[in-house]
Protein backbone atom coordinates (compact mmCIF):
# COMPACT_ATOMS: atom_id res chain seq x y z
CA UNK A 1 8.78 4.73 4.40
CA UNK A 2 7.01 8.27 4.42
CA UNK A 3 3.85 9.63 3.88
CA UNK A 4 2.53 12.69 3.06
CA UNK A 5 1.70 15.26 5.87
CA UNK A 6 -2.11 16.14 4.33
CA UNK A 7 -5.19 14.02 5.08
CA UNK A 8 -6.29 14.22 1.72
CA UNK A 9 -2.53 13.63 0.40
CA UNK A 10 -2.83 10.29 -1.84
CA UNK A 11 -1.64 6.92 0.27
CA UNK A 12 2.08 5.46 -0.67
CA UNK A 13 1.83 2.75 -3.07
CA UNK A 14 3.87 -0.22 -2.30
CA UNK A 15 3.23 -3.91 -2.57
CA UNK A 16 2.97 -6.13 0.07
CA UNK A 17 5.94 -7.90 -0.62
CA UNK A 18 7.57 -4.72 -0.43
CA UNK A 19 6.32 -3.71 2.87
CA UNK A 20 6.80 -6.93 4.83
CA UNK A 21 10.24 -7.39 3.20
CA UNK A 22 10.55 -3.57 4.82
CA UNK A 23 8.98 -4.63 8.35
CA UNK A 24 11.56 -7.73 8.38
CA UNK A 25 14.47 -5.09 7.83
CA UNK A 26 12.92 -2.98 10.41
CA UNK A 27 12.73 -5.41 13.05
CA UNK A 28 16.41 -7.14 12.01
CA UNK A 29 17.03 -3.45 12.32
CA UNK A 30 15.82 -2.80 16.09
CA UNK A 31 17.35 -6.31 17.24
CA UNK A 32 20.84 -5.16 15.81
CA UNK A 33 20.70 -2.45 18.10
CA UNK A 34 19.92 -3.83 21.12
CA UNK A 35 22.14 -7.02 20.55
CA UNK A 36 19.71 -9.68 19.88
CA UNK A 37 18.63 -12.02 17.33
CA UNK A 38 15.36 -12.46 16.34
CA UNK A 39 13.57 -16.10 15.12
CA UNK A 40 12.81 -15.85 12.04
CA UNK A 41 10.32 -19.29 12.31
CA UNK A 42 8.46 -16.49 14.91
CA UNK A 43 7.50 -14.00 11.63
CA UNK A 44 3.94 -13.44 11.69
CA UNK A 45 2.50 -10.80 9.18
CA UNK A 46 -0.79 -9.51 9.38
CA UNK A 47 -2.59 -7.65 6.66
CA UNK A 48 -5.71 -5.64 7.73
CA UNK A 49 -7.72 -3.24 5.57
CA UNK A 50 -7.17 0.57 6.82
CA UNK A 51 -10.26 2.56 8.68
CA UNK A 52 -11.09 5.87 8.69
CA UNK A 53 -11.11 7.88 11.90
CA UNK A 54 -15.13 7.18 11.64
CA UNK A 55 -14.94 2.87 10.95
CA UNK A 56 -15.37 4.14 7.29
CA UNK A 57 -13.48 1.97 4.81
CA UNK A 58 -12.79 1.85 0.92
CA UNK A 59 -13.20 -1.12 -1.23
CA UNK A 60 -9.60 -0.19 -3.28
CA UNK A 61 -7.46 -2.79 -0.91
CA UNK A 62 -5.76 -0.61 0.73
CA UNK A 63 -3.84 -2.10 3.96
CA UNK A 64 -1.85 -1.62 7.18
CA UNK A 65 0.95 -4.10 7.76
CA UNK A 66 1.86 -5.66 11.40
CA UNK A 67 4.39 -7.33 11.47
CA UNK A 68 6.02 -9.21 14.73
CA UNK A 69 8.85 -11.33 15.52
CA UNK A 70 10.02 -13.44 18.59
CA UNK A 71 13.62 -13.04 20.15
CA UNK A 72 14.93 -15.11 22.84
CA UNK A 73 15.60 -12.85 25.45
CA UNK A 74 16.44 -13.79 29.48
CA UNK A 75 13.80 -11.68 31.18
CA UNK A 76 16.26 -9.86 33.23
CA UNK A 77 17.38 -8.14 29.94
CA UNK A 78 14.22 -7.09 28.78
CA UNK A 79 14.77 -3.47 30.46
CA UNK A 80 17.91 -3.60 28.89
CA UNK A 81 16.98 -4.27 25.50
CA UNK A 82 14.20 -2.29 26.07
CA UNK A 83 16.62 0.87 26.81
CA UNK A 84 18.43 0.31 24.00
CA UNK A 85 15.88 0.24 21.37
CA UNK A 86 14.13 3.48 22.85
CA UNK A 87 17.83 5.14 22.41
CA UNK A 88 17.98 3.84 18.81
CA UNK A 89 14.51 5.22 18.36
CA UNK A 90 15.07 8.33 19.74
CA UNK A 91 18.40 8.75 18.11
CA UNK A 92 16.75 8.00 14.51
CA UNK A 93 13.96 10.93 15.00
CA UNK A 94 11.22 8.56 16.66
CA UNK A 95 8.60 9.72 18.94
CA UNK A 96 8.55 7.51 21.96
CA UNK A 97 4.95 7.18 22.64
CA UNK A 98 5.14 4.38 25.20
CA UNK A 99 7.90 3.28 27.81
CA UNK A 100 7.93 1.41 30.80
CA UNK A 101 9.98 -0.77 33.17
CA UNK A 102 8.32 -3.09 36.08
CA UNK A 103 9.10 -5.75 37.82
CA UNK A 104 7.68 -7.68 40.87
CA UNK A 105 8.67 -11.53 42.63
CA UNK A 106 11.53 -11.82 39.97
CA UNK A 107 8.64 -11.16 36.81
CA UNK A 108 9.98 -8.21 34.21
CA UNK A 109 7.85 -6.22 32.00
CA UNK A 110 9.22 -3.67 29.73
CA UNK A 111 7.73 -2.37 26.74
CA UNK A 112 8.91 0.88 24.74
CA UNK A 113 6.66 1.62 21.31
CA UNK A 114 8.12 5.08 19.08
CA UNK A 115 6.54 6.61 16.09
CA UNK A 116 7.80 8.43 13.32
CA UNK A 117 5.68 11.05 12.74
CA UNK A 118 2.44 10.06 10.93
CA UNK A 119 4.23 7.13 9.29
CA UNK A 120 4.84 3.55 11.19
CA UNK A 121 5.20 2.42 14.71
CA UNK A 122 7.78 0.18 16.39
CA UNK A 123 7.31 -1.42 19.33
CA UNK A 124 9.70 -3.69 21.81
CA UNK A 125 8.09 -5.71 24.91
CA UNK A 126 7.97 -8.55 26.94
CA UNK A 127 6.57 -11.64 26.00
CA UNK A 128 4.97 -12.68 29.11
CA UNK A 129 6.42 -14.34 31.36
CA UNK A 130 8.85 -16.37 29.31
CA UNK A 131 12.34 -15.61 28.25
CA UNK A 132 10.90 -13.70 24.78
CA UNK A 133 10.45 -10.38 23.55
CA UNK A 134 7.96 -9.41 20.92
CA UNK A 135 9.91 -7.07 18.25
CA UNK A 136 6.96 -5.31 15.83
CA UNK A 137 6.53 -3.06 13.20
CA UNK A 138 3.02 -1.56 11.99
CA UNK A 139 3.22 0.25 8.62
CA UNK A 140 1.21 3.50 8.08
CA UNK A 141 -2.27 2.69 5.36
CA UNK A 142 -0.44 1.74 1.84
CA UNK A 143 -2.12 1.38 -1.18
CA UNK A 144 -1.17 -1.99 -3.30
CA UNK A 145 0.00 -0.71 -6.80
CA UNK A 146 -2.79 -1.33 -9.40
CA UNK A 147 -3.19 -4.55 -10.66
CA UNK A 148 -2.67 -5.19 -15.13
CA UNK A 149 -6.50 -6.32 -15.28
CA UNK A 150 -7.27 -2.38 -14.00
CA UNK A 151 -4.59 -0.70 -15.35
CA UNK A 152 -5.48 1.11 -19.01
């Protein structure tokens, strides 16, 4: 997925099908390379109108995707995994905005979150204190295509 690099570029069109079936791939993507399986009964797929830098908003539907998953994970892996999808990240041209590793009385937190560019965010972290990792994926703003009631 890529967006232009100007603010007043036009958004990507792409329907929301198209975007979470994207964000699925994504995430089936990031557990792949750190060795894990995700739970697909976990999927939960937000759609949320985009805001401008100021709150501002436009009433043409336009939409950010998140988009999480659930993977059963032992906790003293998370680092682990953690590593790994940072190093897949970093490998694929990702920013990596966020990383961390703690740990106290046998409790592991680990969270790494990369960006590409301007575009969509991925993100890797504990779940808690539970054997689970959240896997997500949060699309740049998209535009839905136009619908056949507005389209001449």
């Amino acid at each position: 997925m890529s967006t232009g690099s100007g603010k007043d570029d036009p958004l990507p069109v792409k329907a929301k099908s198209e975007t979470q079936a994207w964000a699925q791939r994504m995430t089936e993507h990031m557990a792949r390379a750190a060795g894990i399986q995700t739970d697909p009964t976990s999927v939960k797929a937000l759609f949320t109108g985009c805001e401008g830098r100021n709150g501002e908003s436009a009433p043409d539907d336009r939409y950010y995707l998140m988009y999480t998953v659930f993977s059963a994970v032992p906790q003293n892996q998370h680092p682990e995994v953690v590593r790994k999808i940072r190093d897949m990240a970093e490998k694929e041209g990702l920013t990596i905005s966020v990383y961390q590793e703690t740990g106290s009385d046998g409790k592991v937190d680990a969270v790494v979150s990369a960006n590409h560019t301007s575009d969509y965010n991925l993100r890797a972290s504990t779940a808690g204190d539970v054997d689970r990792m959240y896997l997500s994926v949060t699309s740049p703003c998209l535009m839905p295509p136009a619908t056949a009631a507005t389209t001449p």
